[in-house]
N, C-alpha and C. Protein backbone atom coordinates (compact mmCIF):
# COMPACT_ATOMS: atom_id res chain seq x y z
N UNK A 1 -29.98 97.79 209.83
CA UNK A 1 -30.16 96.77 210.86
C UNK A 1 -31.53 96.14 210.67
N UNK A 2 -31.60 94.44 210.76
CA UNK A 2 -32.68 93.94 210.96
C UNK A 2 -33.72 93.90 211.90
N UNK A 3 -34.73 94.33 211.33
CA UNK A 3 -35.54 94.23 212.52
C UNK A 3 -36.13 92.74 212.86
N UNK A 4 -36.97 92.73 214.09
CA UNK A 4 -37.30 91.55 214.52
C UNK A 4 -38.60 90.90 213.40
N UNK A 5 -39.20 91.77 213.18
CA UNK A 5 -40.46 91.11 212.01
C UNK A 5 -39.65 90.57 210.95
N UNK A 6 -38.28 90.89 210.36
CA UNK A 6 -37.27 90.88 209.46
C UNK A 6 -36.83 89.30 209.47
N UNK A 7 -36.54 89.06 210.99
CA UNK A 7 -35.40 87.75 210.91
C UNK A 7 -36.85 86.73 211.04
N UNK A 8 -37.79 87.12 211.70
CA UNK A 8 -39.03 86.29 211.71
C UNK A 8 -39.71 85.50 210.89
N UNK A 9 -39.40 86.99 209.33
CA UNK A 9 -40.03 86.28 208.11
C UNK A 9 -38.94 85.24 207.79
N UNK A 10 -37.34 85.55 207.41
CA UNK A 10 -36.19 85.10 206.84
C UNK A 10 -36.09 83.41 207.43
N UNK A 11 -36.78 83.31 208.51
CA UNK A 11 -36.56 81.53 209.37
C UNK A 11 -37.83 81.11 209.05
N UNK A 12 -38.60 81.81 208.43
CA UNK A 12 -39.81 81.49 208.08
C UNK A 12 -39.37 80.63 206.47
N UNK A 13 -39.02 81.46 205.90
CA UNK A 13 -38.55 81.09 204.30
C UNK A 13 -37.97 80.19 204.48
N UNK A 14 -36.92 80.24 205.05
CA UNK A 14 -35.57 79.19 205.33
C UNK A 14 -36.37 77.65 205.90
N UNK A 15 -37.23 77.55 206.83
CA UNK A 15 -37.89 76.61 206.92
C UNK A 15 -38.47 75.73 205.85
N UNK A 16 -39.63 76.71 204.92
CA UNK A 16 -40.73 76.37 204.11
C UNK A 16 -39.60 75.93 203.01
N UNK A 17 -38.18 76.00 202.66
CA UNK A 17 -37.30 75.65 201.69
C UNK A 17 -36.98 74.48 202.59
N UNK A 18 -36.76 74.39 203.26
CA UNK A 18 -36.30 72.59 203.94
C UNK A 18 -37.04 71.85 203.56
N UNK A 19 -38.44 72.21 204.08
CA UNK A 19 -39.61 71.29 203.93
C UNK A 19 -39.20 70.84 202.62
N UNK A 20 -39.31 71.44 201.47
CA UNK A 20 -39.73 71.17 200.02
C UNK A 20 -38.93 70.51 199.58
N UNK A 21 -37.70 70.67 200.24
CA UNK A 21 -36.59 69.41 199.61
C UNK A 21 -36.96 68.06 200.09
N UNK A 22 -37.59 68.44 201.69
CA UNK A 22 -37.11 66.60 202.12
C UNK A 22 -38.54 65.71 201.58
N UNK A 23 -39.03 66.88 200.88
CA UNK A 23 -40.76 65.66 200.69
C UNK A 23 -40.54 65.56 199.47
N UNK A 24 -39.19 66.20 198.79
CA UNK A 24 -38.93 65.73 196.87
C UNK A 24 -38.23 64.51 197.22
N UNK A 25 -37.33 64.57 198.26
CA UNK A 25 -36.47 63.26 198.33
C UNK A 25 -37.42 62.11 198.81
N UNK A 26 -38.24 62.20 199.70
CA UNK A 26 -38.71 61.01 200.57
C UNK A 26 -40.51 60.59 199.71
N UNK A 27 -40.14 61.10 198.86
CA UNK A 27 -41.43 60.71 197.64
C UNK A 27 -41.46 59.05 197.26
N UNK A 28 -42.73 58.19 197.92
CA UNK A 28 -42.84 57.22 197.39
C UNK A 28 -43.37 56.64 195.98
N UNK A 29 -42.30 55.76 195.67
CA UNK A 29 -42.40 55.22 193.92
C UNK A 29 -43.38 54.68 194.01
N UNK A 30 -44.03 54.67 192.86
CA UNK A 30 -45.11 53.52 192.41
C UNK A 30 -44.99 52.22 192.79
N UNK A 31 -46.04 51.34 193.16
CA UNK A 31 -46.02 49.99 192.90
C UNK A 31 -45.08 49.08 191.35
N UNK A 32 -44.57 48.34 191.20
CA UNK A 32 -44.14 47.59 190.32
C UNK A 32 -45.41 46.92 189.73
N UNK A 33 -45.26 47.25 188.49
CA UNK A 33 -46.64 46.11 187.51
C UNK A 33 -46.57 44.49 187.75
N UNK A 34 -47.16 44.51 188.06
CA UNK A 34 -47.71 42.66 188.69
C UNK A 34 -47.53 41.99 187.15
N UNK A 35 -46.41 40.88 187.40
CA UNK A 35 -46.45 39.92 186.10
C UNK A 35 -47.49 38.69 186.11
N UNK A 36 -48.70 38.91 184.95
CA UNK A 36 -49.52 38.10 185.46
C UNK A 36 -49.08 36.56 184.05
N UNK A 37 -49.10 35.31 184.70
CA UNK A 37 -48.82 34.29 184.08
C UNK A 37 -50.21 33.80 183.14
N UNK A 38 -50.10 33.70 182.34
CA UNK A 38 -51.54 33.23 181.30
C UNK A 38 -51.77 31.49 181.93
N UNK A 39 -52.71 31.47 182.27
CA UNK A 39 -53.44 30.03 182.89
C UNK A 39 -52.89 28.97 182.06
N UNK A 40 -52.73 29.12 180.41
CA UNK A 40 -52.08 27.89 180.29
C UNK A 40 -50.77 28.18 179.23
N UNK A 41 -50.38 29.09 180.13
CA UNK A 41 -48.64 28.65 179.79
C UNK A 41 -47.84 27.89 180.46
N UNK A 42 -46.82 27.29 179.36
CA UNK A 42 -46.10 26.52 179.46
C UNK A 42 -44.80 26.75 180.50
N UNK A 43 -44.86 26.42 181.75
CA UNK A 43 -43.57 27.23 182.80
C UNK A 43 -42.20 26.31 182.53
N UNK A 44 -40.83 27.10 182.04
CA UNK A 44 -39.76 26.24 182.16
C UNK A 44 -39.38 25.40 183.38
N UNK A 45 -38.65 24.60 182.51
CA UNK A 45 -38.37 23.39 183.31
C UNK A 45 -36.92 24.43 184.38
N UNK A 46 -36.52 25.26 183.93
CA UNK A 46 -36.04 25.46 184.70
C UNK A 46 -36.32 26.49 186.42
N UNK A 47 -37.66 26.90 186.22
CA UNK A 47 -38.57 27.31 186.96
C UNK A 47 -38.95 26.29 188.30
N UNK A 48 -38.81 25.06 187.79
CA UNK A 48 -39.43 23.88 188.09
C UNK A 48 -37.66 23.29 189.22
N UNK A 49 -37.14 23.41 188.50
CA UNK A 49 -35.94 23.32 188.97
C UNK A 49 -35.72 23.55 190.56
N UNK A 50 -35.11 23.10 191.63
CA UNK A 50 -34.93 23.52 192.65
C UNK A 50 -33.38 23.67 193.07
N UNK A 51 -32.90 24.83 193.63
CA UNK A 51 -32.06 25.46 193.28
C UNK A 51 -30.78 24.99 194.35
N UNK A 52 -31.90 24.21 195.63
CA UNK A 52 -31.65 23.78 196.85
C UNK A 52 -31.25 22.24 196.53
N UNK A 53 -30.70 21.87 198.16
CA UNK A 53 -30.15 20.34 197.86
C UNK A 53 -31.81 19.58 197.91
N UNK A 54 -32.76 19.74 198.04
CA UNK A 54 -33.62 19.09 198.04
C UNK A 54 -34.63 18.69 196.72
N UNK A 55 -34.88 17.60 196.44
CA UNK A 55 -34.95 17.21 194.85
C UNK A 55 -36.21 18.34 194.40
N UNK A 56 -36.51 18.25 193.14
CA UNK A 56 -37.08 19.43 192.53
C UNK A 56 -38.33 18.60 192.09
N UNK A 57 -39.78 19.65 192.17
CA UNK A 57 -41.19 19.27 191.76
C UNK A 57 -41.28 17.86 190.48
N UNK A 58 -40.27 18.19 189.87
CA UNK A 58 -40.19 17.17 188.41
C UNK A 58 -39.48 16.14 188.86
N UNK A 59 -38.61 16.22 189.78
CA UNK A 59 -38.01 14.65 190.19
C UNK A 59 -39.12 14.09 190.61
N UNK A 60 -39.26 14.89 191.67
CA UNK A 60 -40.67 13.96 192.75
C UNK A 60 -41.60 13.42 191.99
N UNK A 61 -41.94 13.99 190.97
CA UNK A 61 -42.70 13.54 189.74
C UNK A 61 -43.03 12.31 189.48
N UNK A 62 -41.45 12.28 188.87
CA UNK A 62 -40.69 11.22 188.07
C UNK A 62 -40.97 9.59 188.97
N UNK A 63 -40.43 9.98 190.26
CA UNK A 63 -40.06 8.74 191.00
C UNK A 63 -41.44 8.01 191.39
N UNK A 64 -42.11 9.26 191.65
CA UNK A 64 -43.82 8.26 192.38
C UNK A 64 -43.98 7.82 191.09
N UNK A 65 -44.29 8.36 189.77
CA UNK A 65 -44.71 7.63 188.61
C UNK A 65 -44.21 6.27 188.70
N UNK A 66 -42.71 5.93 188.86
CA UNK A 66 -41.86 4.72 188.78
C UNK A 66 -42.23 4.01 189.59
N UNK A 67 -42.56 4.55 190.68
CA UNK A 67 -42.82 3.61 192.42
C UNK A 67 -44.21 2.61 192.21
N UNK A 68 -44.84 3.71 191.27
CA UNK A 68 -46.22 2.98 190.64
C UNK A 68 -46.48 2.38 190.20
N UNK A 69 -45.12 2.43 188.98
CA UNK A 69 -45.28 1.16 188.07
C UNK A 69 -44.45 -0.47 189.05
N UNK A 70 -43.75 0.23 189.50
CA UNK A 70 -42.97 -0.95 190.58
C UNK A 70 -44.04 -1.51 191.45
N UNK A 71 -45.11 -1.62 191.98
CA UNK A 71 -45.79 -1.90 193.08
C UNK A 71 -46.63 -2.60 192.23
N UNK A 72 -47.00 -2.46 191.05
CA UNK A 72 -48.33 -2.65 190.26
C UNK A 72 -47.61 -3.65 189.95
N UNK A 73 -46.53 -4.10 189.51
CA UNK A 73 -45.74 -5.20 189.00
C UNK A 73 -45.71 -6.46 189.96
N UNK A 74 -45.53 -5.48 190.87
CA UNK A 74 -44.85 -6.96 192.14
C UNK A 74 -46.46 -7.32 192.71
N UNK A 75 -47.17 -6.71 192.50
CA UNK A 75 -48.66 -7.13 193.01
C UNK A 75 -49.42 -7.87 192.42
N UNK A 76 -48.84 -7.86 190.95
CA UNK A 76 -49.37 -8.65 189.97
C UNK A 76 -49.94 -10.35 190.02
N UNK A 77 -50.74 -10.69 189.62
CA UNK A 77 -51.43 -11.78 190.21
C UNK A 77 -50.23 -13.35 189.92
N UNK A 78 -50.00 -14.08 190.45
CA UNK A 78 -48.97 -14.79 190.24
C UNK A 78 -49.89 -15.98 189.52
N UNK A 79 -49.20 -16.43 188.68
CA UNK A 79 -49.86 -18.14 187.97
C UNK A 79 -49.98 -18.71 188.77
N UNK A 80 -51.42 -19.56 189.22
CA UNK A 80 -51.56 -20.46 190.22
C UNK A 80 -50.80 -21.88 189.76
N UNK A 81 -50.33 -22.56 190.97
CA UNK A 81 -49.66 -23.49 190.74
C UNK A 81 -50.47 -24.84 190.09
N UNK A 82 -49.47 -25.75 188.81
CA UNK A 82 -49.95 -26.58 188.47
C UNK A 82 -50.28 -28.20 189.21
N UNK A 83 -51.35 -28.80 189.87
CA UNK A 83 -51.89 -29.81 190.32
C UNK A 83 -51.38 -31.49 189.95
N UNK A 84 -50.07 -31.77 190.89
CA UNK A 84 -49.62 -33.03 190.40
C UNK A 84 -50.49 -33.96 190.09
N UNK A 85 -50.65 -34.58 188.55
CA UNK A 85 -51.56 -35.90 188.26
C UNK A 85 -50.73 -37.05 188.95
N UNK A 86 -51.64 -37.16 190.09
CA UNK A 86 -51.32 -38.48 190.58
C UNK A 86 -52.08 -39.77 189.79
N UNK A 87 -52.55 -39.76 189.04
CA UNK A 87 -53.25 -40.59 187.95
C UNK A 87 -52.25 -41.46 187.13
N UNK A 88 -51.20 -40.57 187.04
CA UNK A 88 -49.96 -41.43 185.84
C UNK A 88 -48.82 -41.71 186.31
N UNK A 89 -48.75 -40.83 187.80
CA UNK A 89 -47.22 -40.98 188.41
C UNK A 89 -46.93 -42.26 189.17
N UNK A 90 -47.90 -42.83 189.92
CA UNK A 90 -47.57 -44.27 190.64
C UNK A 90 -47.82 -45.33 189.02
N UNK A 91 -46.92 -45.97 189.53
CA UNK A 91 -47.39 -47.04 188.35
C UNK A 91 -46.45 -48.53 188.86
N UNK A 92 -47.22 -49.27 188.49
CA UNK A 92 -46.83 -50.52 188.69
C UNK A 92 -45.42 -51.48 188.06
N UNK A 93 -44.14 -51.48 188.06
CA UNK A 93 -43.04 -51.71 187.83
C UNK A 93 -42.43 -52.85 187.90
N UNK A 94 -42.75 -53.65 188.29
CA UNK A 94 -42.20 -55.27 188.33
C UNK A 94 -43.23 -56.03 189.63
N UNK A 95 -42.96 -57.22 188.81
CA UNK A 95 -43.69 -58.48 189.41
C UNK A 95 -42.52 -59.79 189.28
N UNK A 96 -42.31 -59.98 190.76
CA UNK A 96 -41.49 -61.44 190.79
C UNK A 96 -42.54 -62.24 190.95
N UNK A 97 -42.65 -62.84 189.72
CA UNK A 97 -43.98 -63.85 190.33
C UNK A 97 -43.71 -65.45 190.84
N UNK A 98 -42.73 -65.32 190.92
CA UNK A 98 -42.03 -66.65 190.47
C UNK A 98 -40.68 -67.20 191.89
N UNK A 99 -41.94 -67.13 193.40
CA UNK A 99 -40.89 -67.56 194.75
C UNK A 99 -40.14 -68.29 194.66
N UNK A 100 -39.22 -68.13 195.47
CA UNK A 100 -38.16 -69.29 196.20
C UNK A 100 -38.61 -69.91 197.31
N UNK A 101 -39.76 -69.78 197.87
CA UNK A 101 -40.26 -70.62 199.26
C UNK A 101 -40.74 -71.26 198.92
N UNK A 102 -40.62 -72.60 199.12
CA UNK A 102 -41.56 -73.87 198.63
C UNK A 102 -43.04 -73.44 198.65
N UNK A 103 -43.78 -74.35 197.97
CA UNK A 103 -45.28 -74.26 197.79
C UNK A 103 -45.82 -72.78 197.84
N UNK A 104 -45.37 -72.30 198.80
CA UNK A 104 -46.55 -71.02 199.24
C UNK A 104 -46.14 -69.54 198.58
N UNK A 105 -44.27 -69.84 197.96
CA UNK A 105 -44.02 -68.82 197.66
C UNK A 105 -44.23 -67.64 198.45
N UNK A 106 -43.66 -67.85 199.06
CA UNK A 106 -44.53 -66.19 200.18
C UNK A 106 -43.33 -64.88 199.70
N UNK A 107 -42.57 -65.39 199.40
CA UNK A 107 -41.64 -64.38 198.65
C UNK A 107 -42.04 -63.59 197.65
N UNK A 108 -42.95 -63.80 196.71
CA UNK A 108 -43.75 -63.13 195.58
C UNK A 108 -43.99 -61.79 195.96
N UNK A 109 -43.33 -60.79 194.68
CA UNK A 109 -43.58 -58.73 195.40
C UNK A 109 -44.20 -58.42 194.34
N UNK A 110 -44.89 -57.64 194.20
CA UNK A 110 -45.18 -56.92 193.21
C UNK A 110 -44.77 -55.05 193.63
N UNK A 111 -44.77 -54.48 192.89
CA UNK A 111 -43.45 -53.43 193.14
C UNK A 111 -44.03 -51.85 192.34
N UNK A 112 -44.60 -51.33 193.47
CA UNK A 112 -45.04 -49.53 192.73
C UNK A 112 -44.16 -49.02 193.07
N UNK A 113 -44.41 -47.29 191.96
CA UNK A 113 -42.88 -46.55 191.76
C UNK A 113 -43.92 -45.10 191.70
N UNK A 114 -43.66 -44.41 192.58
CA UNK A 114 -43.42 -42.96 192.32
C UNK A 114 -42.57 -42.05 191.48
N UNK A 115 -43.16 -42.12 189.75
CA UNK A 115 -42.17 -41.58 189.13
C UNK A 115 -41.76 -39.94 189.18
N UNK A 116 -42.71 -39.67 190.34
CA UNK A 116 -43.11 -37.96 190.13
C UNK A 116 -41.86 -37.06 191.33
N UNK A 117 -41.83 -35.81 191.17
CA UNK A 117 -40.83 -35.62 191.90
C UNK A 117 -41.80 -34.95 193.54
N UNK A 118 -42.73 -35.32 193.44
CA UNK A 118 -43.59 -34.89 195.02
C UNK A 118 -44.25 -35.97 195.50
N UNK A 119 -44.02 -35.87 196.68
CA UNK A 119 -44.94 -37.43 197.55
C UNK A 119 -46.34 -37.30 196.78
N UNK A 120 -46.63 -38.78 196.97
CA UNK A 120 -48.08 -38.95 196.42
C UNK A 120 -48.74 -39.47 198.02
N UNK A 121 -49.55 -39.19 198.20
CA UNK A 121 -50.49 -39.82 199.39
C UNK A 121 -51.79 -40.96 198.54
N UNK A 122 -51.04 -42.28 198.93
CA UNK A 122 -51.77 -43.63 198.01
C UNK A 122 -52.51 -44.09 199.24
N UNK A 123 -53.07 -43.54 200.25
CA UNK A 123 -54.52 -44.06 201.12
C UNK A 123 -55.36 -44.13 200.26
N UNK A 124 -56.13 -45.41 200.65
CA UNK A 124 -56.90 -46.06 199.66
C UNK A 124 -57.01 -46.82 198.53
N UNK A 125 -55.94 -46.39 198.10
CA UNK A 125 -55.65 -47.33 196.73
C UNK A 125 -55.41 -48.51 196.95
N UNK A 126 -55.85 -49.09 195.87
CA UNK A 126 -55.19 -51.06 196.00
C UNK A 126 -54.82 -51.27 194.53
N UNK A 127 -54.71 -52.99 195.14
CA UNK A 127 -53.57 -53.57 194.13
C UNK A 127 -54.18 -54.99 193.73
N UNK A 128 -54.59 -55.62 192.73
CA UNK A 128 -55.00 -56.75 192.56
C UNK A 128 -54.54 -57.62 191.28
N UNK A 129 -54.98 -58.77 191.99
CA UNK A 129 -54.52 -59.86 190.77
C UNK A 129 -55.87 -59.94 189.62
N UNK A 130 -55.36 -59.47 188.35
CA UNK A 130 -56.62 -59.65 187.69
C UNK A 130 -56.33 -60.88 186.59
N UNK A 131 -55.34 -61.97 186.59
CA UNK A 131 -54.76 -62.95 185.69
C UNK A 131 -56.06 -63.40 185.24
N UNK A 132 -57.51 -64.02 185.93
CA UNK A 132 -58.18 -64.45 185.54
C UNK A 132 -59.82 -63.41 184.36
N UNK A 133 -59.14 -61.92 184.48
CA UNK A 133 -60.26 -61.12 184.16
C UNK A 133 -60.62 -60.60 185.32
N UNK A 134 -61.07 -61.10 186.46
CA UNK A 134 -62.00 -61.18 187.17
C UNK A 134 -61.04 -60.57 188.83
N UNK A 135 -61.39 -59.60 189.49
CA UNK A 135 -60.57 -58.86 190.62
C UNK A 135 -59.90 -60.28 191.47
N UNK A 136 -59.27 -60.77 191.81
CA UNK A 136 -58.20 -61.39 192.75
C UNK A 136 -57.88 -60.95 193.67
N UNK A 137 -57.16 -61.84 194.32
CA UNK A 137 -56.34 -61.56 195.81
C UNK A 137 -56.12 -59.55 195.98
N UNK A 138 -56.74 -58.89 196.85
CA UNK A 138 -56.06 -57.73 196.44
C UNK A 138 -55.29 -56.95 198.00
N UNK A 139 -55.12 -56.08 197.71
CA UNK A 139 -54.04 -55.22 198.84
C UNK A 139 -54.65 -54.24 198.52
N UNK A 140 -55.25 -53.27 199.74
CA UNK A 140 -55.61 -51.91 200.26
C UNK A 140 -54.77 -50.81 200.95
N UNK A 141 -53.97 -50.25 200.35
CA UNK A 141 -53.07 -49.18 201.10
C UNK A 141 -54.09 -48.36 202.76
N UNK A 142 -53.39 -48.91 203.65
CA UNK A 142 -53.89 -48.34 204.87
C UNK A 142 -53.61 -46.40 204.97
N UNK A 143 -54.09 -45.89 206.08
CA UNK A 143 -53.91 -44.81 206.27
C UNK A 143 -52.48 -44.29 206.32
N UNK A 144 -52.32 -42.83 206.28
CA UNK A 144 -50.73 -42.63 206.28
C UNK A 144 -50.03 -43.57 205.05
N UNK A 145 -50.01 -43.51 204.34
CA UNK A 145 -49.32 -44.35 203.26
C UNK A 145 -48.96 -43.61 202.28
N UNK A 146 -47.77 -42.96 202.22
CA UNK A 146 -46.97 -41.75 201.32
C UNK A 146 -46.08 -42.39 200.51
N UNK A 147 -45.87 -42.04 199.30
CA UNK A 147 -44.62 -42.62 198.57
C UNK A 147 -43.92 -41.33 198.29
N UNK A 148 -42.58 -41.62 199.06
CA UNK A 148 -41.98 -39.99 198.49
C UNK A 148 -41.53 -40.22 196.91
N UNK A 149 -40.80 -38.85 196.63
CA UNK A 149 -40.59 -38.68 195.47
C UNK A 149 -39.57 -40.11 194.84
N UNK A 150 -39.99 -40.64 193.91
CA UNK A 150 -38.95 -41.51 193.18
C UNK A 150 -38.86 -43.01 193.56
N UNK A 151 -39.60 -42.82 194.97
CA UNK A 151 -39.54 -44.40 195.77
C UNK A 151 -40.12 -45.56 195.18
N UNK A 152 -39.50 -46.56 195.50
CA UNK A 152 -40.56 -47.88 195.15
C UNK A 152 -40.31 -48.41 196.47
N UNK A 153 -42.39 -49.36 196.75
CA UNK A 153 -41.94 -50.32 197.62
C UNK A 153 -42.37 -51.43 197.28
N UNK A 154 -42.92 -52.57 198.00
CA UNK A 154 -42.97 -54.20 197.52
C UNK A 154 -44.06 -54.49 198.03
N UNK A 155 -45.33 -54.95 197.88
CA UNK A 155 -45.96 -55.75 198.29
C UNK A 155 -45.92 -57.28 198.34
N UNK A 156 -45.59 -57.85 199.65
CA UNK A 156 -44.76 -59.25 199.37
C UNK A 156 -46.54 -60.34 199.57
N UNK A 157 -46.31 -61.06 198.98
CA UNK A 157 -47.46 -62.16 198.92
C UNK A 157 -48.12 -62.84 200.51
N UNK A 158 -46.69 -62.80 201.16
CA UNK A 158 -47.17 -63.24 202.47
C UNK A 158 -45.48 -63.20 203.15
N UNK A 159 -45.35 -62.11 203.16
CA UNK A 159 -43.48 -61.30 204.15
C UNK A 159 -44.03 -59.88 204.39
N UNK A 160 -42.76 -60.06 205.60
CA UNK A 160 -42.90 -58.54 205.50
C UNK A 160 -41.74 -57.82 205.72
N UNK A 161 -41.46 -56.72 205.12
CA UNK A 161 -39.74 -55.84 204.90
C UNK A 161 -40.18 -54.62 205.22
N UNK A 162 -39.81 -54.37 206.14
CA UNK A 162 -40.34 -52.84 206.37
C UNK A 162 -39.36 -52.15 205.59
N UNK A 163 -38.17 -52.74 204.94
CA UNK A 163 -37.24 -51.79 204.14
C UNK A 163 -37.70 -51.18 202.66
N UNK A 164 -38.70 -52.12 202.60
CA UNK A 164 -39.48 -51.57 201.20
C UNK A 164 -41.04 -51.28 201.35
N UNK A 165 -40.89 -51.19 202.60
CA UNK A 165 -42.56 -50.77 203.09
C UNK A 165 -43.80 -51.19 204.07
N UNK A 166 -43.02 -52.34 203.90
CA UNK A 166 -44.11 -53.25 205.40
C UNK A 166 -45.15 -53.93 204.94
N UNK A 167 -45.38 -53.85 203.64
CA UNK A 167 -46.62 -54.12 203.00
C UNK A 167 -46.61 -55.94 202.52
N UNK A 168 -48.02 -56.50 202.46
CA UNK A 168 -48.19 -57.66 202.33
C UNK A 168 -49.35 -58.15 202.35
N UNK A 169 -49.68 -58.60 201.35
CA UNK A 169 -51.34 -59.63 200.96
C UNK A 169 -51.61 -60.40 202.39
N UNK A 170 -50.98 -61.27 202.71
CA UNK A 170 -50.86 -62.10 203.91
C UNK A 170 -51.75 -63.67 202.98
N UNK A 171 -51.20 -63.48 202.13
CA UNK A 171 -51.53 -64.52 201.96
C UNK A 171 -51.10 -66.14 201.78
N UNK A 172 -51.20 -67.01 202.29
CA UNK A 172 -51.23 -68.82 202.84
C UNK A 172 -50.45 -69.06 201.26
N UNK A 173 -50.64 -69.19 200.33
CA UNK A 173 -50.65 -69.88 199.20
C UNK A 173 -50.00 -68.31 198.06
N UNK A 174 -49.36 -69.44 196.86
CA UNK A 174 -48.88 -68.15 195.83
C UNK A 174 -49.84 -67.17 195.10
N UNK A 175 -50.27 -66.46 194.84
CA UNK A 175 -51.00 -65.47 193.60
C UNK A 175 -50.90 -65.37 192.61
N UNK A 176 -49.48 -65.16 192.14
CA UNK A 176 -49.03 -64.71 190.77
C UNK A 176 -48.73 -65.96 190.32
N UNK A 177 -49.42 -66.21 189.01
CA UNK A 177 -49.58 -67.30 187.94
C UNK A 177 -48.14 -67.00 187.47
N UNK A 178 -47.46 -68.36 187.44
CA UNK A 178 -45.58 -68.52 186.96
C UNK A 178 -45.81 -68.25 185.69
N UNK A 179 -47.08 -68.78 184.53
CA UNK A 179 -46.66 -68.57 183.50
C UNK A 179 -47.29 -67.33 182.73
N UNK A 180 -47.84 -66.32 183.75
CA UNK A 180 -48.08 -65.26 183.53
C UNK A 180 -49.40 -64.44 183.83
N UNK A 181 -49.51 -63.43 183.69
CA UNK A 181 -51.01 -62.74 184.70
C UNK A 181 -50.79 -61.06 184.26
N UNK A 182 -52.36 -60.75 185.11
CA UNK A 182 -51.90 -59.56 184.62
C UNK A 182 -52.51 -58.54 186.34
N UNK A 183 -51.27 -57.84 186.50
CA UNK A 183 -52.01 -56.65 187.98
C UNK A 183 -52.26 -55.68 187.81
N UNK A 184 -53.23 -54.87 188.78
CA UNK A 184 -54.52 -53.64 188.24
C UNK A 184 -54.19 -52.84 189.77
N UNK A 185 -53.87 -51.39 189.29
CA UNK A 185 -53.84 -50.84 190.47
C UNK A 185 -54.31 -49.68 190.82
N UNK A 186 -55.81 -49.15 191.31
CA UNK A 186 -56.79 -48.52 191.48
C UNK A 186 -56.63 -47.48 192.38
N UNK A 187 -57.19 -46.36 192.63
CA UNK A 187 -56.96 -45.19 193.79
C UNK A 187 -58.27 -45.34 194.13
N UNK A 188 -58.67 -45.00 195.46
CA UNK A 188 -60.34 -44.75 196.30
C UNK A 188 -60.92 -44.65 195.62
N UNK A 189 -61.17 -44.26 194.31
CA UNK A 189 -62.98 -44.28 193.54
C UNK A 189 -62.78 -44.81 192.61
N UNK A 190 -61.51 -45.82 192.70
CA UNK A 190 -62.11 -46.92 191.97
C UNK A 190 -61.25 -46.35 190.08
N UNK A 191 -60.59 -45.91 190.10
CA UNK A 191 -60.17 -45.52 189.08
C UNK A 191 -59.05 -46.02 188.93
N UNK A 192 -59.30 -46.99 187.80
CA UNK A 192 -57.78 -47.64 187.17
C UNK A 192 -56.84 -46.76 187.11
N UNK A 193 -55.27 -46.43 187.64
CA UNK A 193 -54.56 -45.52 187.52
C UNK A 193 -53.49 -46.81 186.58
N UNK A 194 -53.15 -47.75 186.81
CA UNK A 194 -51.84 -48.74 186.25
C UNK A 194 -52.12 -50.10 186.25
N UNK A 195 -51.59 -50.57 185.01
CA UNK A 195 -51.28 -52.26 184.95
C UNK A 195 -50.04 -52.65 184.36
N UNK A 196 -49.86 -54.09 184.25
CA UNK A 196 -48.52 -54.51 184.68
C UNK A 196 -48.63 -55.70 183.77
N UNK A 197 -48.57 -56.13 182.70
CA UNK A 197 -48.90 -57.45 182.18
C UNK A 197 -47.91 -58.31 182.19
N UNK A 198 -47.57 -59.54 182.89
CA UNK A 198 -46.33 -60.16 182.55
C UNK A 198 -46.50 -61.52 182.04
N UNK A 199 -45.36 -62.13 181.52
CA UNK A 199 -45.59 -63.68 180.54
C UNK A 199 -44.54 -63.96 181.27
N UNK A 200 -44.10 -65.43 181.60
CA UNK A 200 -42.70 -66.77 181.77
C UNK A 200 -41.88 -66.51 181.47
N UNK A 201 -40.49 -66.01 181.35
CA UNK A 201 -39.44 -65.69 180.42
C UNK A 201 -39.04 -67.26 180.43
């Protein structure tokens, strides 16, 4: 028969054998070795990749690069626009020199043409008889005085048509020499822009 010091030691043993199993099982592993990346390696593109619906580091890339070149394009400085020579575009186009109103001829036009395809603004400019060399009877374009694109109007000797412009010398007596002359037609400083030479047919 066991005695009591007997079963005392035996739960003693039986214990110190539990212990030793559960601290072999519940033994913590080592750390895992840290993968260290070399500073300049090359990482796959498929690393880069995003695996999610949301675009990946290399798209985003891609597109601002493009967005860059797109903005830089459209910002680009545009050709300034070229400056209509109004110098060559009005020009002087016919001369009836030769009325149907007795003596005074007041019917006599002489006739500018906007060959250009943009209004010209002809304030200031005039128009004269130069048959003798020497400046003649002349006409001063008043303020507001536009020729749109392509138009002609009339300067009549002494009429007036507002259908071709309203314009008129006002002058008593004829201007234009029947058997021929020559007209000069100037802008504000005086700068010959057109002439018109005509002879008798």
């Amino acid at each position: 028969m066991m005695t009591r010091k007997g079963n005392v030691a035996a739960i003693l043993a039986a214990l110190l054998s539990t212990t030793a199993s559960v601290s072999a099982f519940t033994a913590i592993a080592p750390p895992a070795e840290a993968v260290v990346v070399p500073a300049q390696a090359q990482v796959p593109s498929s690393v880069i990749s995003s695996s999610s619906n949301l675009p990946s580091q290399q798209e985003l890339l891609s597109k601002s690069f493009a967005s860059t070149i797109n903005v830089a394009a459209a910002t680009a400085a545009a050709p300034a626009p070229v400056a209509a020579n109004t110098g060559s575009v009005v020009t002087i186009s016919k001369i009836n020199y030769n009325g149907e109103v007795p003596t005074s001829e007041a019917d006599e036009y002489v006739v500018l043409t906007n060959n250009s395809k943009n209004a010209v603004d002809i304030a200031g400019y005039y128009v004269y008889v130069a048959t003798t060399g020497t400046q003649g009877p002349t006409y001063t374009f008043p303020r507001d005085s536009v020729l749109k694109p392509g138009q002609s109007i009339r300067i009549y000797t002494n009429e007036v048509h507002k259908e071709t412009g309203g314009y008129s010398f006002g002058s008593g007596k004829a201007i234009w020499n029947n058997k021929g002359g020559l007209a000069v037609l100037k802008n504000g400083s005086g700068t010959k822009l057109a002439e018109f030479k005509y002879k008798a047919s």
